[in-house]
N, C-alpha and C. Protein backbone atom coordinates (compact mmCIF):
# COMPACT_ATOMS: atom_id res chain seq x y z
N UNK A 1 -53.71 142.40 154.50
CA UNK A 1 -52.30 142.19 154.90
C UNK A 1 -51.70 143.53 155.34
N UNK A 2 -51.14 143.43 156.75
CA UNK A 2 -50.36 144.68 157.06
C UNK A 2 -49.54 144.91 156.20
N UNK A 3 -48.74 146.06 156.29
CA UNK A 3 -47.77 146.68 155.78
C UNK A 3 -46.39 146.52 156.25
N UNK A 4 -46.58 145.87 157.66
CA UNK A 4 -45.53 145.43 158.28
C UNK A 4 -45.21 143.77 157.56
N UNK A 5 -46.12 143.20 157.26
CA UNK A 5 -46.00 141.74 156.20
C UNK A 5 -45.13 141.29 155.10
N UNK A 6 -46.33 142.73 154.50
CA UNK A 6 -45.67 143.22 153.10
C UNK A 6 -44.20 143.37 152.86
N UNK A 7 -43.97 143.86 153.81
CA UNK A 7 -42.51 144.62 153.78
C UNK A 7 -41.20 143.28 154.38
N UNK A 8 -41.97 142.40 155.27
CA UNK A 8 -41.32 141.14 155.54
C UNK A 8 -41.48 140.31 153.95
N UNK A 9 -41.93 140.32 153.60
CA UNK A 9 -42.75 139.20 151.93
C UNK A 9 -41.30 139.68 151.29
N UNK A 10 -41.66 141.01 151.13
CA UNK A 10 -40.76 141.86 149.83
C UNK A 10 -39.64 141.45 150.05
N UNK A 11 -38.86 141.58 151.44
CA UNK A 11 -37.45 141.28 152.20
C UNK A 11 -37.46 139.68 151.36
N UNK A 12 -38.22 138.96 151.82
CA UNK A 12 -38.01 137.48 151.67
C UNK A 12 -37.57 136.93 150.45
N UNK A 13 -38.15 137.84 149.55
CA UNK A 13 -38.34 137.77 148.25
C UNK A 13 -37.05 138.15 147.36
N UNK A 14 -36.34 139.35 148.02
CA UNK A 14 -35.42 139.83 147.77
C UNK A 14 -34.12 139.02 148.25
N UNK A 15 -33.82 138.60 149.28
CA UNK A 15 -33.21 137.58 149.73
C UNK A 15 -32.96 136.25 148.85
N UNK A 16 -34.34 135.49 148.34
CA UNK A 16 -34.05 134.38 147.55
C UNK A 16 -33.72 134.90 146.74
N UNK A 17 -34.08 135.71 145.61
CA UNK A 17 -33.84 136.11 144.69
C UNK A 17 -31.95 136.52 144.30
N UNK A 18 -31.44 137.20 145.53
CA UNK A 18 -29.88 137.57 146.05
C UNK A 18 -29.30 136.02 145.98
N UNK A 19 -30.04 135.23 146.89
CA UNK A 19 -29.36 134.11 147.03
C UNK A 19 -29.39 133.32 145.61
N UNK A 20 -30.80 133.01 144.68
CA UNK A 20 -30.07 132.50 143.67
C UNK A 20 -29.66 132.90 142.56
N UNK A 21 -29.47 134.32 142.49
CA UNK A 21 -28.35 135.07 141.75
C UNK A 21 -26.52 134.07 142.36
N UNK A 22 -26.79 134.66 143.57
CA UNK A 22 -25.40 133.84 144.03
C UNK A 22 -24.99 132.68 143.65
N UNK A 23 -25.92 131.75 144.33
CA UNK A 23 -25.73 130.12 143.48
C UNK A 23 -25.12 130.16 141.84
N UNK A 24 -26.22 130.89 141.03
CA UNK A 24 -26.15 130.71 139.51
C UNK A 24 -24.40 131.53 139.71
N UNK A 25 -24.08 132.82 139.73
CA UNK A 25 -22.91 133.15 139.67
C UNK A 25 -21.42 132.21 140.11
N UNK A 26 -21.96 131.46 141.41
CA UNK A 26 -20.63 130.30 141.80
C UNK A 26 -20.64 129.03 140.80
N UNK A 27 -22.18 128.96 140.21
CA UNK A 27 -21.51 127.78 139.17
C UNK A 27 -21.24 127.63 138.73
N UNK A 28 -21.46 129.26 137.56
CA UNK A 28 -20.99 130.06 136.59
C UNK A 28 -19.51 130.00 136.08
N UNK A 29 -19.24 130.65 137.75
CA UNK A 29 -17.39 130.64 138.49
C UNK A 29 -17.04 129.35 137.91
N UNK A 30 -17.23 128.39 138.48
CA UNK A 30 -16.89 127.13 138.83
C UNK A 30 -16.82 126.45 137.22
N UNK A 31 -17.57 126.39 137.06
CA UNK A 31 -17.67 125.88 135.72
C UNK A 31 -16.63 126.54 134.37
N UNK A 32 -16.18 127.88 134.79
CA UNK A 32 -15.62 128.31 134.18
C UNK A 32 -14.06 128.66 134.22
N UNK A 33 -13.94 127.78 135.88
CA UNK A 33 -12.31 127.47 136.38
C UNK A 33 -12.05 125.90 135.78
N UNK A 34 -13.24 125.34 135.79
CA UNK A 34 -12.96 123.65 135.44
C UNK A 34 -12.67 123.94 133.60
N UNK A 35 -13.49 125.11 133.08
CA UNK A 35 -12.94 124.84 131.29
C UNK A 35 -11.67 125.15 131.31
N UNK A 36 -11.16 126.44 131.92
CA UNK A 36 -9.60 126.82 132.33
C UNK A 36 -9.08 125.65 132.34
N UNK A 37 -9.31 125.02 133.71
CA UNK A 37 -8.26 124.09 133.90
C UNK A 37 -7.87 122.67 132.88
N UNK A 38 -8.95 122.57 132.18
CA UNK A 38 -9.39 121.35 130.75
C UNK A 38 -7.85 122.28 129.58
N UNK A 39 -8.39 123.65 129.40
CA UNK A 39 -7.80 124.19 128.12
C UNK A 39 -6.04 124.17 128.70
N UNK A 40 -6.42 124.95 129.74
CA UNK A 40 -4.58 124.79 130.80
C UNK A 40 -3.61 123.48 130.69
N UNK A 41 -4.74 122.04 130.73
CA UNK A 41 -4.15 120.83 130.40
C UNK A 41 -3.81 120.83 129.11
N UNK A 42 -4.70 120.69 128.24
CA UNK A 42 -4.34 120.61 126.80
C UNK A 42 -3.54 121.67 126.25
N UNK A 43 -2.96 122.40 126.62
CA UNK A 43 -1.72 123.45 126.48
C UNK A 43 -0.55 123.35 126.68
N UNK A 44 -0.49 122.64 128.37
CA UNK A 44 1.15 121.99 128.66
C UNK A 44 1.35 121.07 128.52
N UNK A 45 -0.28 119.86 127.68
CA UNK A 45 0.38 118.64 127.37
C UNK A 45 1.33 119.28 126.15
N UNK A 46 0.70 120.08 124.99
CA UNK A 46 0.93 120.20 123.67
C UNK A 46 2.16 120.54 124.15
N UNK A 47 3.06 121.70 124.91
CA UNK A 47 4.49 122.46 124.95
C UNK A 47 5.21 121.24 125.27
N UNK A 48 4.79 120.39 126.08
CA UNK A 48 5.56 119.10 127.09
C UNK A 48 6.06 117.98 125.77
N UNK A 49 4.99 117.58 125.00
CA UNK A 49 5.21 117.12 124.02
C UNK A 49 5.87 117.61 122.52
N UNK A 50 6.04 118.68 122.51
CA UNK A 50 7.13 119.50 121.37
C UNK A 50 8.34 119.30 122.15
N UNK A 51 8.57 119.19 123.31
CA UNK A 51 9.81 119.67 123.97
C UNK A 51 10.29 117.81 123.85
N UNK A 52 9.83 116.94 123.90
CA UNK A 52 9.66 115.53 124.33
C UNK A 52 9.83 114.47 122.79
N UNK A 53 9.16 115.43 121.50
CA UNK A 53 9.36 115.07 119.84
C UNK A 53 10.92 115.85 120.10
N UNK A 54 11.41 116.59 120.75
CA UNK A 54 12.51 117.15 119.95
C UNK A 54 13.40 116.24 120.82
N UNK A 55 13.68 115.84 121.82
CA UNK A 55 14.17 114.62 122.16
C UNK A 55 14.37 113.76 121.68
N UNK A 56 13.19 112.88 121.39
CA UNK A 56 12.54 111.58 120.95
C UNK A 56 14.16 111.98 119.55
N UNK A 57 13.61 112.53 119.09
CA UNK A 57 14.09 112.94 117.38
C UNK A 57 15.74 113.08 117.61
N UNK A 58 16.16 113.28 118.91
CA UNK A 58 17.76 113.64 118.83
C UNK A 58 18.71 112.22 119.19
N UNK A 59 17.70 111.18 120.10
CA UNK A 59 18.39 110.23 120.42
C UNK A 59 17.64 108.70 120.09
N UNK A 60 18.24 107.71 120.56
CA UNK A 60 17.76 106.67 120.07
C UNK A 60 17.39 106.12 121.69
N UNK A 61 17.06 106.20 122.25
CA UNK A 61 16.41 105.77 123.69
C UNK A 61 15.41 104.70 123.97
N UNK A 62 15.46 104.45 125.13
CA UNK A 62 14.50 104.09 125.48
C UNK A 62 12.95 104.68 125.40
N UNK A 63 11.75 103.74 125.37
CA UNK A 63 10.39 104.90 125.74
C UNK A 63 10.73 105.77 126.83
N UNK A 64 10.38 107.03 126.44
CA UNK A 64 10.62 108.03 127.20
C UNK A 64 9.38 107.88 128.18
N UNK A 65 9.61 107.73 129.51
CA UNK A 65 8.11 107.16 130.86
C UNK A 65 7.03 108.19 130.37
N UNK A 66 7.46 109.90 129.90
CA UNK A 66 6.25 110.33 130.04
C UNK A 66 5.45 110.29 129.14
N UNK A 67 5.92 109.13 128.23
CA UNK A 67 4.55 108.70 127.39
C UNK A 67 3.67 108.18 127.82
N UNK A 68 4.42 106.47 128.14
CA UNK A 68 3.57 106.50 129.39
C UNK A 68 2.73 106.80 130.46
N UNK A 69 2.92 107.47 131.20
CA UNK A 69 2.29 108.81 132.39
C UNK A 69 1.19 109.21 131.34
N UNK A 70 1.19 109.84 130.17
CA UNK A 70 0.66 110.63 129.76
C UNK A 70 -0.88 109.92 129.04
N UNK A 71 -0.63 108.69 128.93
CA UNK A 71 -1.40 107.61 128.15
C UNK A 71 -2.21 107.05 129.47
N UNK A 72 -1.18 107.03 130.78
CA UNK A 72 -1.67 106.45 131.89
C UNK A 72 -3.03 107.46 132.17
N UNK A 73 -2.73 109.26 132.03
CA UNK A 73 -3.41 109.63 132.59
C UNK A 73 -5.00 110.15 131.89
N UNK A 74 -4.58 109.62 130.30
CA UNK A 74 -5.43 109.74 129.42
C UNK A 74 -6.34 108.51 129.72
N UNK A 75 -6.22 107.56 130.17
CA UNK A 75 -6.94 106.30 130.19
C UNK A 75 -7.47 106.96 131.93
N UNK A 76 -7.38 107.39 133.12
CA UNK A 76 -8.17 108.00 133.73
C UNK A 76 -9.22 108.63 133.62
N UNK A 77 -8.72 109.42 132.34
CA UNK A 77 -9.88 110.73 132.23
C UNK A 77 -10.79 110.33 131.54
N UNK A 78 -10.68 109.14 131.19
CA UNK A 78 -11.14 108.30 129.58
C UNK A 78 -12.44 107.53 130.53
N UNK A 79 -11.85 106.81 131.60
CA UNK A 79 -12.30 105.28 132.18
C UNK A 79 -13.92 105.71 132.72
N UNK A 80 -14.15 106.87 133.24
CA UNK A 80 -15.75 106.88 133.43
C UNK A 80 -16.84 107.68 132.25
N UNK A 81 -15.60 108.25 131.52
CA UNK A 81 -16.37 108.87 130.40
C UNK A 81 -16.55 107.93 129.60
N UNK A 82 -15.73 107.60 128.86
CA UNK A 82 -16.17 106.62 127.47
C UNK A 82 -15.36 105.28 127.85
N UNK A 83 -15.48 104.11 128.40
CA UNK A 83 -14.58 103.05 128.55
C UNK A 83 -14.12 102.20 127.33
N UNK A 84 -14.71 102.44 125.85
CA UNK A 84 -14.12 102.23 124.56
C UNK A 84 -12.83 102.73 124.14
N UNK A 85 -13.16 104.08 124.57
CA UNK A 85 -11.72 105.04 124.66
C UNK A 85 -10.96 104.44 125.79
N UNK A 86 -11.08 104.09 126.75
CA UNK A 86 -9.98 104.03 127.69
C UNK A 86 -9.60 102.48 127.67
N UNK A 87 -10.13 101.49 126.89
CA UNK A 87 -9.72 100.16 126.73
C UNK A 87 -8.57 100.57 125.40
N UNK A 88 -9.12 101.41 124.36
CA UNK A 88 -7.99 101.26 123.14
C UNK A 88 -7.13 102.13 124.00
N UNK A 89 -6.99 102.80 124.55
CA UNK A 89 -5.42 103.58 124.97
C UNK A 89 -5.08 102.85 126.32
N UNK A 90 -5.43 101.81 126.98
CA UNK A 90 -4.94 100.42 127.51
C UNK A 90 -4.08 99.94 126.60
N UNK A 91 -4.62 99.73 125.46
CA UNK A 91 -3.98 98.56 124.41
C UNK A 91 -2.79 99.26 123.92
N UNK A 92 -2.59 100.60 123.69
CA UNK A 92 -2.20 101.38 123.09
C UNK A 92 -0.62 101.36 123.68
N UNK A 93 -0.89 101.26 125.65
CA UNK A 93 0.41 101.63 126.35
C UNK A 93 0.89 99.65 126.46
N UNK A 94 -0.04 99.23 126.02
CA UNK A 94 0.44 97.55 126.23
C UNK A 94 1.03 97.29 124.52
N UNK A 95 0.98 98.41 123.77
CA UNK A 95 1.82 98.15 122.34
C UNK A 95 3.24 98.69 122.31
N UNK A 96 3.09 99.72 123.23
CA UNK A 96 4.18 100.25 123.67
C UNK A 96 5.14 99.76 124.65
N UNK A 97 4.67 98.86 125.53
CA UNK A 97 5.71 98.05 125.93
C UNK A 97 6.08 96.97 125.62
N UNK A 98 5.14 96.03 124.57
CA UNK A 98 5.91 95.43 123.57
C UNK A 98 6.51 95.96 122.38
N UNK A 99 7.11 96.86 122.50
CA UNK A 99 7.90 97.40 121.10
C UNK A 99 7.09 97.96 119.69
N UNK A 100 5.84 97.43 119.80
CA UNK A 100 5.07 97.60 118.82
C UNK A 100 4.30 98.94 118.37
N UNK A 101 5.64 99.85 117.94
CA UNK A 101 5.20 100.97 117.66
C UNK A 101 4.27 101.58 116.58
N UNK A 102 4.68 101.08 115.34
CA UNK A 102 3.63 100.81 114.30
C UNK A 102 2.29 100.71 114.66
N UNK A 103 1.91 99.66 114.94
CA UNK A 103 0.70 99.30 115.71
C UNK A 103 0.39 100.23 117.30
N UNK A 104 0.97 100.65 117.77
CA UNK A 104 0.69 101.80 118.51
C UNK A 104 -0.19 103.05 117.86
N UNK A 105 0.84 103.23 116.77
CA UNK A 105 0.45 105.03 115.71
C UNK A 105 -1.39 104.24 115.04
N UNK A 106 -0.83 103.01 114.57
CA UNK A 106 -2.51 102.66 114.47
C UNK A 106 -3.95 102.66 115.26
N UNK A 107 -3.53 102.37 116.69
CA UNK A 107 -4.38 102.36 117.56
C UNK A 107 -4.40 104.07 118.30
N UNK A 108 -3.65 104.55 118.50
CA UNK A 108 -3.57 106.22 118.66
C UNK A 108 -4.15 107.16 117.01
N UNK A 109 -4.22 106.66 115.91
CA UNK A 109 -5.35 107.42 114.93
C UNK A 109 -6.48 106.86 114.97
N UNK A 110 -6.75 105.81 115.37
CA UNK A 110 -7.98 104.81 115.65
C UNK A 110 -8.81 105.89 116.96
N UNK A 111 -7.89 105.63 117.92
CA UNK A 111 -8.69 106.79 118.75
C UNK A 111 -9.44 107.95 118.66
N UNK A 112 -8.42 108.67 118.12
CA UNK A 112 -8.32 109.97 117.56
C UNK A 112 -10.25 109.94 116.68
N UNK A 113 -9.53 109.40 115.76
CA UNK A 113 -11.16 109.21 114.81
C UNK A 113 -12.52 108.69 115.50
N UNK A 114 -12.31 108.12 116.36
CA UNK A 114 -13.37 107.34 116.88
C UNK A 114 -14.26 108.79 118.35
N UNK A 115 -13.22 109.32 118.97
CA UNK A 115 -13.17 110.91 119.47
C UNK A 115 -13.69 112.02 118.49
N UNK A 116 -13.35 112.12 117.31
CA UNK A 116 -13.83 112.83 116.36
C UNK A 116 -15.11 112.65 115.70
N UNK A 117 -15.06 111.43 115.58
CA UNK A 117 -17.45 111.08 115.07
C UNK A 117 -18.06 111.37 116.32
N UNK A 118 -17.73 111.29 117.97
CA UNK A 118 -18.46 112.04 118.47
C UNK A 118 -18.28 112.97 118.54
N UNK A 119 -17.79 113.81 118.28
CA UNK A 119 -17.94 115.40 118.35
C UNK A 119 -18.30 115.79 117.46
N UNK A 120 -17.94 115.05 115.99
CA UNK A 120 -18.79 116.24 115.06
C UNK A 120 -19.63 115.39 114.30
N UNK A 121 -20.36 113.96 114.35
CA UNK A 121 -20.97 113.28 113.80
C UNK A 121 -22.51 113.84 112.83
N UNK A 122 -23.09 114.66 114.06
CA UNK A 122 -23.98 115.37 113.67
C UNK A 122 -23.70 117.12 112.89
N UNK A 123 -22.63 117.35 113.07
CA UNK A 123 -22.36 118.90 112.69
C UNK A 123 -22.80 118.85 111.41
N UNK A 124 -23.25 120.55 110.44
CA UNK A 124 -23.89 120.34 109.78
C UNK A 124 -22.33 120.44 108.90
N UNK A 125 -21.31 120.83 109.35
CA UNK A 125 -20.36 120.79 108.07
C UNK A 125 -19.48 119.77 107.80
N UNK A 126 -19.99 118.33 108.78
CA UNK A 126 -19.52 117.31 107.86
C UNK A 126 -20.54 116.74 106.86
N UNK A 127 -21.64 117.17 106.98
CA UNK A 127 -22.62 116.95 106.11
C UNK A 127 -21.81 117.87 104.63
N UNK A 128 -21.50 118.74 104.56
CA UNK A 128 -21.23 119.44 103.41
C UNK A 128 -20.15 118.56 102.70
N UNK A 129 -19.24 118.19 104.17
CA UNK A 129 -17.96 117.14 103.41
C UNK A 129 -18.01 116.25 102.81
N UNK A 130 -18.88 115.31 103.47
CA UNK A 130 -19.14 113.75 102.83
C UNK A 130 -20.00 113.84 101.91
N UNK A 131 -19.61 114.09 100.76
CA UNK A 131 -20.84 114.46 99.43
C UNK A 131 -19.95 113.90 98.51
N UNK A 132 -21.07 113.00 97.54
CA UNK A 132 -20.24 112.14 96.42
C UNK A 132 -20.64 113.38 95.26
N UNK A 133 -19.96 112.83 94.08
CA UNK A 133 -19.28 114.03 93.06
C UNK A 133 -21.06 114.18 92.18
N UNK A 134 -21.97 113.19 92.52
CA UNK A 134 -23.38 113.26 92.18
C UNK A 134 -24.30 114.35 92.94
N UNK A 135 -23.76 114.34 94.29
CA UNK A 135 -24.15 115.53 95.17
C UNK A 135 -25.23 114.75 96.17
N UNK A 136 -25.18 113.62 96.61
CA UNK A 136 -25.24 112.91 97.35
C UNK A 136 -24.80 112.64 98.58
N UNK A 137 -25.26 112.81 100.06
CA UNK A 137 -24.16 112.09 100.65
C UNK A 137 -23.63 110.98 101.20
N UNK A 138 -22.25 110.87 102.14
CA UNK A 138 -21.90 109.72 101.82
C UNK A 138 -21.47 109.08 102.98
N UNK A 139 -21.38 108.14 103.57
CA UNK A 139 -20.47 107.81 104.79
C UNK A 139 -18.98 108.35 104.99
N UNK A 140 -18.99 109.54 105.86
CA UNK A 140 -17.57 110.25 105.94
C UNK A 140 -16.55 108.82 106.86
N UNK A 141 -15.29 109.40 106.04
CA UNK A 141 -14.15 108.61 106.13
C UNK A 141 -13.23 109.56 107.81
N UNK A 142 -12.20 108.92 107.89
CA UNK A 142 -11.39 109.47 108.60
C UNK A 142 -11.05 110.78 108.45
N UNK A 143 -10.82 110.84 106.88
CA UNK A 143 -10.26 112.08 106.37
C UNK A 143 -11.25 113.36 106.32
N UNK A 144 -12.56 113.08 106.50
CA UNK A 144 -13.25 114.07 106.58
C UNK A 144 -13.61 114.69 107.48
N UNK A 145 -13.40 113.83 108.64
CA UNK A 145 -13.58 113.96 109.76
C UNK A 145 -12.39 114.95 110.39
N UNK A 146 -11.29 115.02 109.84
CA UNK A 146 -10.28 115.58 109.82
C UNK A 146 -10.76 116.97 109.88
N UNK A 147 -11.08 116.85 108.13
CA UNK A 147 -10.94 118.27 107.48
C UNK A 147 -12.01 119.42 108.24
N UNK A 148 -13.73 118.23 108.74
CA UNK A 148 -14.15 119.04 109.55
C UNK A 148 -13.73 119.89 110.76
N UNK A 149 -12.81 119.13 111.52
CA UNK A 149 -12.19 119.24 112.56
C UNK A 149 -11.24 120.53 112.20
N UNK A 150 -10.97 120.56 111.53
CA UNK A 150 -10.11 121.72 110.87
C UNK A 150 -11.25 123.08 110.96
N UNK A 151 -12.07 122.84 109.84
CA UNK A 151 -13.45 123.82 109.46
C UNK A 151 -13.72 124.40 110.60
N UNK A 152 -14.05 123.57 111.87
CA UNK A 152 -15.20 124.10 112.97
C UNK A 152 -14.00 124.44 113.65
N UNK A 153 -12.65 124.78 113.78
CA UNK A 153 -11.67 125.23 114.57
C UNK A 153 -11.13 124.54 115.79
N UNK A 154 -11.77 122.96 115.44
CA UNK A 154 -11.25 121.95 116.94
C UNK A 154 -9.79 121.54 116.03
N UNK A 155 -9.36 121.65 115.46
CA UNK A 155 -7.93 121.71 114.85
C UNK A 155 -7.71 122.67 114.33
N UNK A 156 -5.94 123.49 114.82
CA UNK A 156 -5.43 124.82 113.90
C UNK A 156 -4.97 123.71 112.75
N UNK A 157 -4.24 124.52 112.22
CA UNK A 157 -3.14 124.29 110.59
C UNK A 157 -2.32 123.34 111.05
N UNK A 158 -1.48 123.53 112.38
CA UNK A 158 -0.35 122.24 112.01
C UNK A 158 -0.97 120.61 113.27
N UNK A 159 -2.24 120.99 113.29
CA UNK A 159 -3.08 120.00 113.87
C UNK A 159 -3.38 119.36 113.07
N UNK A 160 -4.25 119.95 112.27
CA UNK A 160 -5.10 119.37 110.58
C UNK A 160 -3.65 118.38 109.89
N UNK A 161 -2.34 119.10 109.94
CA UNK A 161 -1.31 118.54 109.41
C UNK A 161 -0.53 116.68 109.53
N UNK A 162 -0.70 117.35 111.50
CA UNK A 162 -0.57 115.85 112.12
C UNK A 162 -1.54 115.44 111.55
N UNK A 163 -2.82 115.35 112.00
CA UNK A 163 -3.71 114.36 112.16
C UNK A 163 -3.56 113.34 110.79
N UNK A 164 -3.02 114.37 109.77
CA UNK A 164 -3.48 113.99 108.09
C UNK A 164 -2.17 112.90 108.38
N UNK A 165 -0.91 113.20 108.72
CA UNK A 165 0.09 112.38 108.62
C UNK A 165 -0.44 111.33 109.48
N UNK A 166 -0.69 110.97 110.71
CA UNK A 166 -1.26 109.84 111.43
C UNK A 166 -2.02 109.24 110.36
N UNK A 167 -2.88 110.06 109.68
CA UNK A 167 -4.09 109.12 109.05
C UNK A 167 -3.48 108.00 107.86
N UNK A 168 -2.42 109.08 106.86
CA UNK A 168 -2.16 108.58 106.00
C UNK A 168 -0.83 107.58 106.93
N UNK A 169 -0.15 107.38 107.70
CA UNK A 169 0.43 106.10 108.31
C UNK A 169 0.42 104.96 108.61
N UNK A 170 -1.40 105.52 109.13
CA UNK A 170 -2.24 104.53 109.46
C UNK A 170 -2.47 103.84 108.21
N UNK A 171 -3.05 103.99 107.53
CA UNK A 171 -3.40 103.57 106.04
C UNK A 171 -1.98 102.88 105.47
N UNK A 172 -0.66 103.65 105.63
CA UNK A 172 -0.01 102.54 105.09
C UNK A 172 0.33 101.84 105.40
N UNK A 173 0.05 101.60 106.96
CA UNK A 173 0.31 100.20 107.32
C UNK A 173 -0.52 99.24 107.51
N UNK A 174 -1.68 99.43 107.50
CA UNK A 174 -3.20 98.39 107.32
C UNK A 174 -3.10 98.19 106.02
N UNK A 175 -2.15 98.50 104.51
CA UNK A 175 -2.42 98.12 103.47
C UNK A 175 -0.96 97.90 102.89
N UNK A 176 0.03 97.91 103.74
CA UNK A 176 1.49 97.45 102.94
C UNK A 176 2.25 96.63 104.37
N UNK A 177 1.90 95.12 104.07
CA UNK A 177 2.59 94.29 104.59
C UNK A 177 4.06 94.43 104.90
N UNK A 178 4.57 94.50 106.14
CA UNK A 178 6.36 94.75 106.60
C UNK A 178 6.49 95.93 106.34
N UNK A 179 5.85 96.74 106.00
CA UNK A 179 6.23 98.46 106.45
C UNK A 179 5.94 99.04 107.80
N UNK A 180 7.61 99.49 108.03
CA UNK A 180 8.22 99.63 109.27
C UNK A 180 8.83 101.28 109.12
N UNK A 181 8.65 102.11 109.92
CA UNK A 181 9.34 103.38 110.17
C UNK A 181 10.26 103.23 111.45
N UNK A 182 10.95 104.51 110.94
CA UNK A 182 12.08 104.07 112.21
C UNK A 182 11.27 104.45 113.82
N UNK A 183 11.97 103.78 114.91
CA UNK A 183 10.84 103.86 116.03
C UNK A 183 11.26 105.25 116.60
N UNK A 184 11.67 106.09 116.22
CA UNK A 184 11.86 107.95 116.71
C UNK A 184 10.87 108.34 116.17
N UNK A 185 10.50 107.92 114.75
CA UNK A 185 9.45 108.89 114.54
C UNK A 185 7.93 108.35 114.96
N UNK A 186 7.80 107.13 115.33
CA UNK A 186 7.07 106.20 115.65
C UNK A 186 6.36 107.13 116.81
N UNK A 187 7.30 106.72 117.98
CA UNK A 187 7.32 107.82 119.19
C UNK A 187 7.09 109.11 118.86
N UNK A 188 7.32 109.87 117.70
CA UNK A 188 7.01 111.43 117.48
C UNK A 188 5.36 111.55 117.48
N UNK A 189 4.79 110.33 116.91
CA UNK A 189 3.71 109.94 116.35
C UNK A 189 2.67 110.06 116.97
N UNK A 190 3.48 109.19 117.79
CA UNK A 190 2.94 108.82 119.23
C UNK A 190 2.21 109.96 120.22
N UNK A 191 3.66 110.91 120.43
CA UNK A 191 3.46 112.12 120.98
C UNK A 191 1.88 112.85 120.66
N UNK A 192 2.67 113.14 119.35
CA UNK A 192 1.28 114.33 118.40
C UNK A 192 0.41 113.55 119.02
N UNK A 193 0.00 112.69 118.69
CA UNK A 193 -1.37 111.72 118.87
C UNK A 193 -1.89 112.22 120.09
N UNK A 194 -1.51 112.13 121.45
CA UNK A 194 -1.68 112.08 122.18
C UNK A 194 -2.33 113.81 122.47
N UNK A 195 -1.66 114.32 122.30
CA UNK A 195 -1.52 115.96 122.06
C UNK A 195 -2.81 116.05 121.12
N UNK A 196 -3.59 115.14 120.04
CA UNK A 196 -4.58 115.47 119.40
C UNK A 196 -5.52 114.91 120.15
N UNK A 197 -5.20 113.88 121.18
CA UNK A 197 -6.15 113.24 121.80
C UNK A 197 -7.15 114.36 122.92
N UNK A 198 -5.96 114.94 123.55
CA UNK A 198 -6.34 115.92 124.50
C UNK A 198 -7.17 117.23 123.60
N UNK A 199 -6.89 117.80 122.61
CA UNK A 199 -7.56 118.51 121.92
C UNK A 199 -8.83 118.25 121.50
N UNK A 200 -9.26 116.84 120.99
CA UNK A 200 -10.43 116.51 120.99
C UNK A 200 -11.57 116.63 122.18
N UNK A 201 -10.76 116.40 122.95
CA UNK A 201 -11.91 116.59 124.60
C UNK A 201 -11.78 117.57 124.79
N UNK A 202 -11.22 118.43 124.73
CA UNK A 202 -11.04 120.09 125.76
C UNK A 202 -11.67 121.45 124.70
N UNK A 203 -11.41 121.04 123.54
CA UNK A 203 -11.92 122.36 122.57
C UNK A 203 -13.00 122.44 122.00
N UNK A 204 -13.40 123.36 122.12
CA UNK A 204 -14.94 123.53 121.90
C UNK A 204 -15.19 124.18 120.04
N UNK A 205 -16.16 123.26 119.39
CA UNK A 205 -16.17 123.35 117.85
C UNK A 205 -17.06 124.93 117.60
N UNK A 206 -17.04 125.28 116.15
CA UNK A 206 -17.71 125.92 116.11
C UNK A 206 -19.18 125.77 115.72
């Protein structure tokens, strides 16, 4: 082989090599504007919805639409990923326009939990959680699922907080017949929920 070859080979070589450095670097890019833009969402849902509970909480109103909108656009993001998820938050905005707020906060922690066994079903620190007092383990509950969620850092402190209040709501109304909260905080409920919903998809555990 000439030297004149060689020196074409080497070029050639150097070239692909440039080029799929490049590729790997734009997907790199890319992939790392699309987590931005995931964490960017779940940020101005959370501010949109503090600003929207402190509303909810001052007047007696109508559903405020951007619950709505916000449920609308959760059942988008939902409909080719998981369509289990995007049928209960269907049901969720069809509880909400029958008045049925109660049963809303039920089907919005229902979510929530059902979002939470896939993400941390296998982690090894719900294994540590679900342990009976024999040292056994055990089929984790809602609540553990929680606390993991807390542990691995896919919930701060006043996340872990909501979620616990949704849970325990939930619970009292699947077990105390005609218990009714007033529908402001119903809607507050509502909010958080939604705000935990988006946190479940966008944050990455430890």
């Amino acid at each position: 082989m000439s030297n004149k070859n060689i020196a074409i080979g080497a070029t050639v070589i150097v070239v692909v090599i440039a080029l799929l450095y490049w590729i790997e670097r734009e997907k790199s890019k890319r992939l790392e504007e699309e987590l931005n833009n995931e964490n960017d969402y779940s940020k101005k849902l959370e501010i949109d919805n503090l600003k929207l509970i402190q509303t909810v909480l001052n007047q007696d109103s109508q559903v405020p639409k951007e619950i709505k909108e916000q449920l609308q656009e959760l059942f988008v993001r939902y409909e080719l990923k998981n369509l289990k998820i995007a049928k209960e938050i269907t049901s969720i905005i069809k509880l909400i326009e029958g008045n049925q707020y109660e049963k809303a906060v039920m089907s919005i922690a229902k979510v929530i939990e059902n979002l939470l066994k896939l993400k941390l079903t296998n982690h090894s620190e719900l294994k540590k959680i679900a342990v009976k007092k024999d040292g056994n383990t055990r089929k984790p509950v809602f609540a553990d699922y929680i606390k993991c969620a807390f542990n691995t850092n896919l919930f701060d402190e006043d996340d872990f907080q909501y979620a616990e209040l949704l849970r325990k709501n939930r619970n009292k109304e699947a077990h105390e017949v005609g218990n009714e909260n007033i529908k402001n905080y119903n809607l507050s409920s509502i909010l958080t929920g939604i705000t935990l919903i988006a946190k479940c998809e966008n944050v990455e555990i430890a």
